[in-house]
PDB file of N, CA and C in Angstrom:
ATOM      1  N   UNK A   1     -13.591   3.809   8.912  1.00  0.00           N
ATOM      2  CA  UNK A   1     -12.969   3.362   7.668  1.00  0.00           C
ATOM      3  C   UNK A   1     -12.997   1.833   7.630  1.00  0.00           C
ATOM      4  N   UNK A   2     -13.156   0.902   6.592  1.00  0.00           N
ATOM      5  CA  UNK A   2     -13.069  -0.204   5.738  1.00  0.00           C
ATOM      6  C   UNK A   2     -12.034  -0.507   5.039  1.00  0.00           C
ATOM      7  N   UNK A   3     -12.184  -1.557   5.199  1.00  0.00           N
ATOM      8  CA  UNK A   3     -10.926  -2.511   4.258  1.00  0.00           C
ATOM      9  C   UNK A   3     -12.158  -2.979   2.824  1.00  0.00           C
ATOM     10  N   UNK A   4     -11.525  -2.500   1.724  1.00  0.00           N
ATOM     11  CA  UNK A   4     -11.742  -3.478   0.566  1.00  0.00           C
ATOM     12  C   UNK A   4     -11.077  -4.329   0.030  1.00  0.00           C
ATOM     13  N   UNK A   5      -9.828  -4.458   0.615  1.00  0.00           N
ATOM     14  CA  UNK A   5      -8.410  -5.453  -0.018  1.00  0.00           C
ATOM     15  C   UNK A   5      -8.451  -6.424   1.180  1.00  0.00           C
ATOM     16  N   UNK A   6      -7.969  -7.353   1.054  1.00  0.00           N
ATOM     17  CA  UNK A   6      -7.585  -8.080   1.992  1.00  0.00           C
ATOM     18  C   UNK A   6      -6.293  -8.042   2.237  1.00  0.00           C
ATOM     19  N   UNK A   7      -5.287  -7.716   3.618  1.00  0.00           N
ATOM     20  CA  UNK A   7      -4.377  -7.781   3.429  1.00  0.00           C
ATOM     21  C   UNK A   7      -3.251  -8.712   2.683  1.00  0.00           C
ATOM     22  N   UNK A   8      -3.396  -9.570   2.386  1.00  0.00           N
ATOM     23  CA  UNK A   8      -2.534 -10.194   1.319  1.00  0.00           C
ATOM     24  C   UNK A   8      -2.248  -9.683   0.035  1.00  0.00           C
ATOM     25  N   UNK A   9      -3.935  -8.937  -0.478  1.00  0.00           N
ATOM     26  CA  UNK A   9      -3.881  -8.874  -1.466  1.00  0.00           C
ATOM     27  C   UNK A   9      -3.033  -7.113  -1.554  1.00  0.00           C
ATOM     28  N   UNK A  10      -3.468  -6.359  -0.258  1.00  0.00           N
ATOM     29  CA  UNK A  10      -2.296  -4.833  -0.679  1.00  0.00           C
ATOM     30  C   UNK A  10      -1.129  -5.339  -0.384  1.00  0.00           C
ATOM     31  N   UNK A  11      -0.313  -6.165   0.245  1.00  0.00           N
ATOM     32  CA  UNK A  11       1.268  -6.756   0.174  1.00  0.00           C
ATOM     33  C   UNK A  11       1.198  -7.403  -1.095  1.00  0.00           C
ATOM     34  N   UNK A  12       0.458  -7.724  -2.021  1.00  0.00           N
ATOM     35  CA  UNK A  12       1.174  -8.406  -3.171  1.00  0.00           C
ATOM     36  C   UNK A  12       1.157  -6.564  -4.537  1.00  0.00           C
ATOM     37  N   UNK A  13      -0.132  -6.217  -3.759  1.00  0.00           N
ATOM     38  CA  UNK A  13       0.258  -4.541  -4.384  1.00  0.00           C
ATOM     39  C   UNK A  13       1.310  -4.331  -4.408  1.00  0.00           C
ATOM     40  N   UNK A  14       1.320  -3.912  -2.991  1.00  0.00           N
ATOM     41  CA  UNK A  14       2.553  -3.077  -2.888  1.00  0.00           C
ATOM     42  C   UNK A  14       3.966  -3.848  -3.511  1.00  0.00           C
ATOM     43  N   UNK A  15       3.784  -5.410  -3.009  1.00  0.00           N
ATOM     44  CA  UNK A  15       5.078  -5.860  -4.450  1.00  0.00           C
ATOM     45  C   UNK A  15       5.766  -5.676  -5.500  1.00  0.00           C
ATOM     46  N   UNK A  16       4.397  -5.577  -6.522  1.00  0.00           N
ATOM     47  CA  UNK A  16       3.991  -5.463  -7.732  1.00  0.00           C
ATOM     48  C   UNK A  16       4.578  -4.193  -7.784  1.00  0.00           C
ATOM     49  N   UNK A  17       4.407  -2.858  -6.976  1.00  0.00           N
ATOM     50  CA  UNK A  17       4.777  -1.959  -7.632  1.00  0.00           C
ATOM     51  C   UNK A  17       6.276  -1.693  -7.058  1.00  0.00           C
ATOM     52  N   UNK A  18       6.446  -2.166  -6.107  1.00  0.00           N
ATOM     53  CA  UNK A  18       8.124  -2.130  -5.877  1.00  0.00           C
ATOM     54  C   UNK A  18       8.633  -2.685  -7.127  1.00  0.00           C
ATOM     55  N   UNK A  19       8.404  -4.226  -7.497  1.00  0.00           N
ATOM     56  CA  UNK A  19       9.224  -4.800  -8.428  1.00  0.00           C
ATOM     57  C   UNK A  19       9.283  -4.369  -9.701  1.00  0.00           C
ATOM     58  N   UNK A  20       7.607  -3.477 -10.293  1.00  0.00           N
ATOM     59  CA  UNK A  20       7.937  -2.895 -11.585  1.00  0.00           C
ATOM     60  C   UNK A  20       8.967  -1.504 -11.350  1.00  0.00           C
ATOM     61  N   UNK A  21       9.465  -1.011 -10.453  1.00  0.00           N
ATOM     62  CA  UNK A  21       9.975  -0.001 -10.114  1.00  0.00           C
ATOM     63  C   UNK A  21       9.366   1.558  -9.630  1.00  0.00           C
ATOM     64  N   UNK A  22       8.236   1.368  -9.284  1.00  0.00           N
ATOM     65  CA  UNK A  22       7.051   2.477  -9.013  1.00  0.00           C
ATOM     66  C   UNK A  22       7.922   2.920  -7.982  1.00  0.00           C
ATOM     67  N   UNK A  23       7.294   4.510  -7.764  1.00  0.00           N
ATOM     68  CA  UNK A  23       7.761   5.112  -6.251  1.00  0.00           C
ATOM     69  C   UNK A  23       6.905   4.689  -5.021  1.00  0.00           C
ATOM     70  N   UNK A  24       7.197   4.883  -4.083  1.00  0.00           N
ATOM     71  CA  UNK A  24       6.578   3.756  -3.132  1.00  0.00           C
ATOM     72  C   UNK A  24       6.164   4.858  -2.425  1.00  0.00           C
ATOM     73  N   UNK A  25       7.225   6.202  -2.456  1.00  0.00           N
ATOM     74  CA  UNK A  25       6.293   7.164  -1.601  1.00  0.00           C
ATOM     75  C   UNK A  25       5.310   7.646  -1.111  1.00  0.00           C
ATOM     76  N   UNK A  26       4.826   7.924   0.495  1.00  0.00           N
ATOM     77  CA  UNK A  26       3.324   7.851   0.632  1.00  0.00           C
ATOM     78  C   UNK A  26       2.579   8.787  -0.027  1.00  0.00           C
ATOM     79  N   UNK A  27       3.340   9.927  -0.755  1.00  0.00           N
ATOM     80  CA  UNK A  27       2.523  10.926  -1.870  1.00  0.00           C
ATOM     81  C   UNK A  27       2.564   9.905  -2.663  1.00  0.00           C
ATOM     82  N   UNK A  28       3.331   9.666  -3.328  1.00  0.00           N
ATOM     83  CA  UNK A  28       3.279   9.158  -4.804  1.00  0.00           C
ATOM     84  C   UNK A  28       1.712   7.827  -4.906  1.00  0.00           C
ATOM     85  N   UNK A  29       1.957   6.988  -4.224  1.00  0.00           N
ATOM     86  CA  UNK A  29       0.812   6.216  -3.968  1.00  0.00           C
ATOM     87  C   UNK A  29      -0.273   6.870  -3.935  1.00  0.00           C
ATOM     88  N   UNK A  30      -0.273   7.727  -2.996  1.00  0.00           N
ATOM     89  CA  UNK A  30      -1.521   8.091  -2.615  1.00  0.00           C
ATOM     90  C   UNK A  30      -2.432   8.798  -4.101  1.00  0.00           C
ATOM     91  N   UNK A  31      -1.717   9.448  -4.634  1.00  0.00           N
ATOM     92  CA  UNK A  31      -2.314  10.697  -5.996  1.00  0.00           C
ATOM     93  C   UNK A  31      -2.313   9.227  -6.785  1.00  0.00           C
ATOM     94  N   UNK A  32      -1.542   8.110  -6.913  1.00  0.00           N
ATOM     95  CA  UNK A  32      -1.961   6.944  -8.386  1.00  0.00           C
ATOM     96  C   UNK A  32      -2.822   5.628  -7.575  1.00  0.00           C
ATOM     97  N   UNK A  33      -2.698   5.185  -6.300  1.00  0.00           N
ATOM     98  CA  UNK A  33      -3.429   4.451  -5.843  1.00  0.00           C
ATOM     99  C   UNK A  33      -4.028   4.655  -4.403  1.00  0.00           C
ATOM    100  N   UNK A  34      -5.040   5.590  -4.614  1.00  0.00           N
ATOM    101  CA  UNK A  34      -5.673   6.046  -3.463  1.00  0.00           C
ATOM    102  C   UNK A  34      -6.280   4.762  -2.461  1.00  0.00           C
ATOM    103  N   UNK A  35      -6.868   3.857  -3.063  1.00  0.00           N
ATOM    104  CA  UNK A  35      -7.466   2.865  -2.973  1.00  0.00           C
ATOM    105  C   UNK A  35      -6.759   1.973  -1.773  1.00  0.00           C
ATOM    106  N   UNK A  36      -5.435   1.763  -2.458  1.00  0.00           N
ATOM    107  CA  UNK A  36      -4.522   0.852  -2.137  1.00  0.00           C
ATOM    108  C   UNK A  36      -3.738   1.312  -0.436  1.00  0.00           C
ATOM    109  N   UNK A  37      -3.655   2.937  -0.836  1.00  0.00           N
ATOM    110  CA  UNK A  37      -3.333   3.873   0.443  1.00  0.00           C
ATOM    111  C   UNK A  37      -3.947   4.023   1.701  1.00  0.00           C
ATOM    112  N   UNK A  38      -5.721   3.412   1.145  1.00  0.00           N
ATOM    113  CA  UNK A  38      -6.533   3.606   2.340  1.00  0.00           C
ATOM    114  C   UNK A  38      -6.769   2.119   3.058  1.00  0.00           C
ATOM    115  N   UNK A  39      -6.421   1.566   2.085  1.00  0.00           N
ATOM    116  CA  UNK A  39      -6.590  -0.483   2.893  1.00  0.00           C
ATOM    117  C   UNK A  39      -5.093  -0.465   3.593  1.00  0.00           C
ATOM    118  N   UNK A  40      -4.445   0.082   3.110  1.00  0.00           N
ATOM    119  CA  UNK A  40      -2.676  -0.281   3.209  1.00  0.00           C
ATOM    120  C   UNK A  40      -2.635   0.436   4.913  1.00  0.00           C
ATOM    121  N   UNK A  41      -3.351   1.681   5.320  1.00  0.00           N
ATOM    122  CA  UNK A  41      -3.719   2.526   6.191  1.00  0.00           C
ATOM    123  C   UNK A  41      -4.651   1.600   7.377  1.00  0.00           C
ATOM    124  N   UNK A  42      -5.752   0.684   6.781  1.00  0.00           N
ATOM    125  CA  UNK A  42      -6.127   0.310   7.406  1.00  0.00           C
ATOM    126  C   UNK A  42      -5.497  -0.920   8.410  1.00  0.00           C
ATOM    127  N   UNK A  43      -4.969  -1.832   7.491  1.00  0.00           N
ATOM    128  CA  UNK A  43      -4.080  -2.813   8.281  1.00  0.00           C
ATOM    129  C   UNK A  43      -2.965  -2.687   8.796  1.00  0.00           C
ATOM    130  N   UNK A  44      -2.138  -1.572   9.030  1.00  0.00           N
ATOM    131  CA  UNK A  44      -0.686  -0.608   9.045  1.00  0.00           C
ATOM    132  C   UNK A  44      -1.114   0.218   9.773  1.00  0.00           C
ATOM    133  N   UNK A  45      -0.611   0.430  11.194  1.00  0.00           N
ATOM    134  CA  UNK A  45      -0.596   1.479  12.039  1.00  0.00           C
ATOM    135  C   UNK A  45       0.177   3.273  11.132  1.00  0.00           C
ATOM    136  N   UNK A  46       0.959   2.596  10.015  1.00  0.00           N
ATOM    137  CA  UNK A  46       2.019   4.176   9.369  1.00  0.00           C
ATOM    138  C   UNK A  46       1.978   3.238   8.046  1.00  0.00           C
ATOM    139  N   UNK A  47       2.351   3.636   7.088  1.00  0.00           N
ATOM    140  CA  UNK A  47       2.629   3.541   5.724  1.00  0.00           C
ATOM    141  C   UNK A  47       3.919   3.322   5.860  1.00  0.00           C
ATOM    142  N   UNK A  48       4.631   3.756   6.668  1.00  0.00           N
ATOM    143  CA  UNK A  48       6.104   3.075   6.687  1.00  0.00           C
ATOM    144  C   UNK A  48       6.096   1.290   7.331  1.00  0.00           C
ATOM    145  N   UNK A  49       4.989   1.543   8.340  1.00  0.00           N
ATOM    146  CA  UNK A  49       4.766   0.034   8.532  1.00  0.00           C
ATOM    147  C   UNK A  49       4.468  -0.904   7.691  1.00  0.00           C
ATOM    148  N   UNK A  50       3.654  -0.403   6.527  1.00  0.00           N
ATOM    149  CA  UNK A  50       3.549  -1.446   5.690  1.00  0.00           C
ATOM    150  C   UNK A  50       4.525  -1.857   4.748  1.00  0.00           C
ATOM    151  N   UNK A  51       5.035  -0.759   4.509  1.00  0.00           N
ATOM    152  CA  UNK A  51       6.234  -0.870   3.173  1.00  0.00           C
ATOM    153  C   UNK A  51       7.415  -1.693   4.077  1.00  0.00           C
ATOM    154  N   UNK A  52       7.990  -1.918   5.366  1.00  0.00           N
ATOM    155  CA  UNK A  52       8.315  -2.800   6.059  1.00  0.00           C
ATOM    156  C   UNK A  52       7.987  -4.441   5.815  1.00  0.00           C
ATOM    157  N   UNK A  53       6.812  -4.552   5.793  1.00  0.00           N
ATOM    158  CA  UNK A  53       6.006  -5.889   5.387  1.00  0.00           C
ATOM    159  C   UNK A  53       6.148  -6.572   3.860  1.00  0.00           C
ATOM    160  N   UNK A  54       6.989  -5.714   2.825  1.00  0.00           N
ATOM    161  CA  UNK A  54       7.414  -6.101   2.232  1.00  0.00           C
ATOM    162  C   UNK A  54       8.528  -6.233   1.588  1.00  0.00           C
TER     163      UNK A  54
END
């Protein structure tokens, strides 16, 4: 697996959708931003690790 995001740029994601009020859940992401789930995966040992990072 590959990174297409740079990590900065999935922590300002994942921001973005905390602050508009999105669910952050690792389903919920995953079924609206698959994309974001698999870079977020790549630099993040868990998906809870990343949502930590922000």
């Amino acid at each position: 697996m590959q990174a297409d995001m740079k990590m900065e740029d999935v922590l300002f994601k994942l921001r973005q959708l905390k602050d508009n009020g999105e669910p952050l859940s690792k389903k919920k992401v995953k079924e609206k931003h698959p994309k974001l789930m698999r870079n977020a995966l790549f630099y993040f040992p868990s998906w809870e690790h990343a949502l930590e990072k922000i």
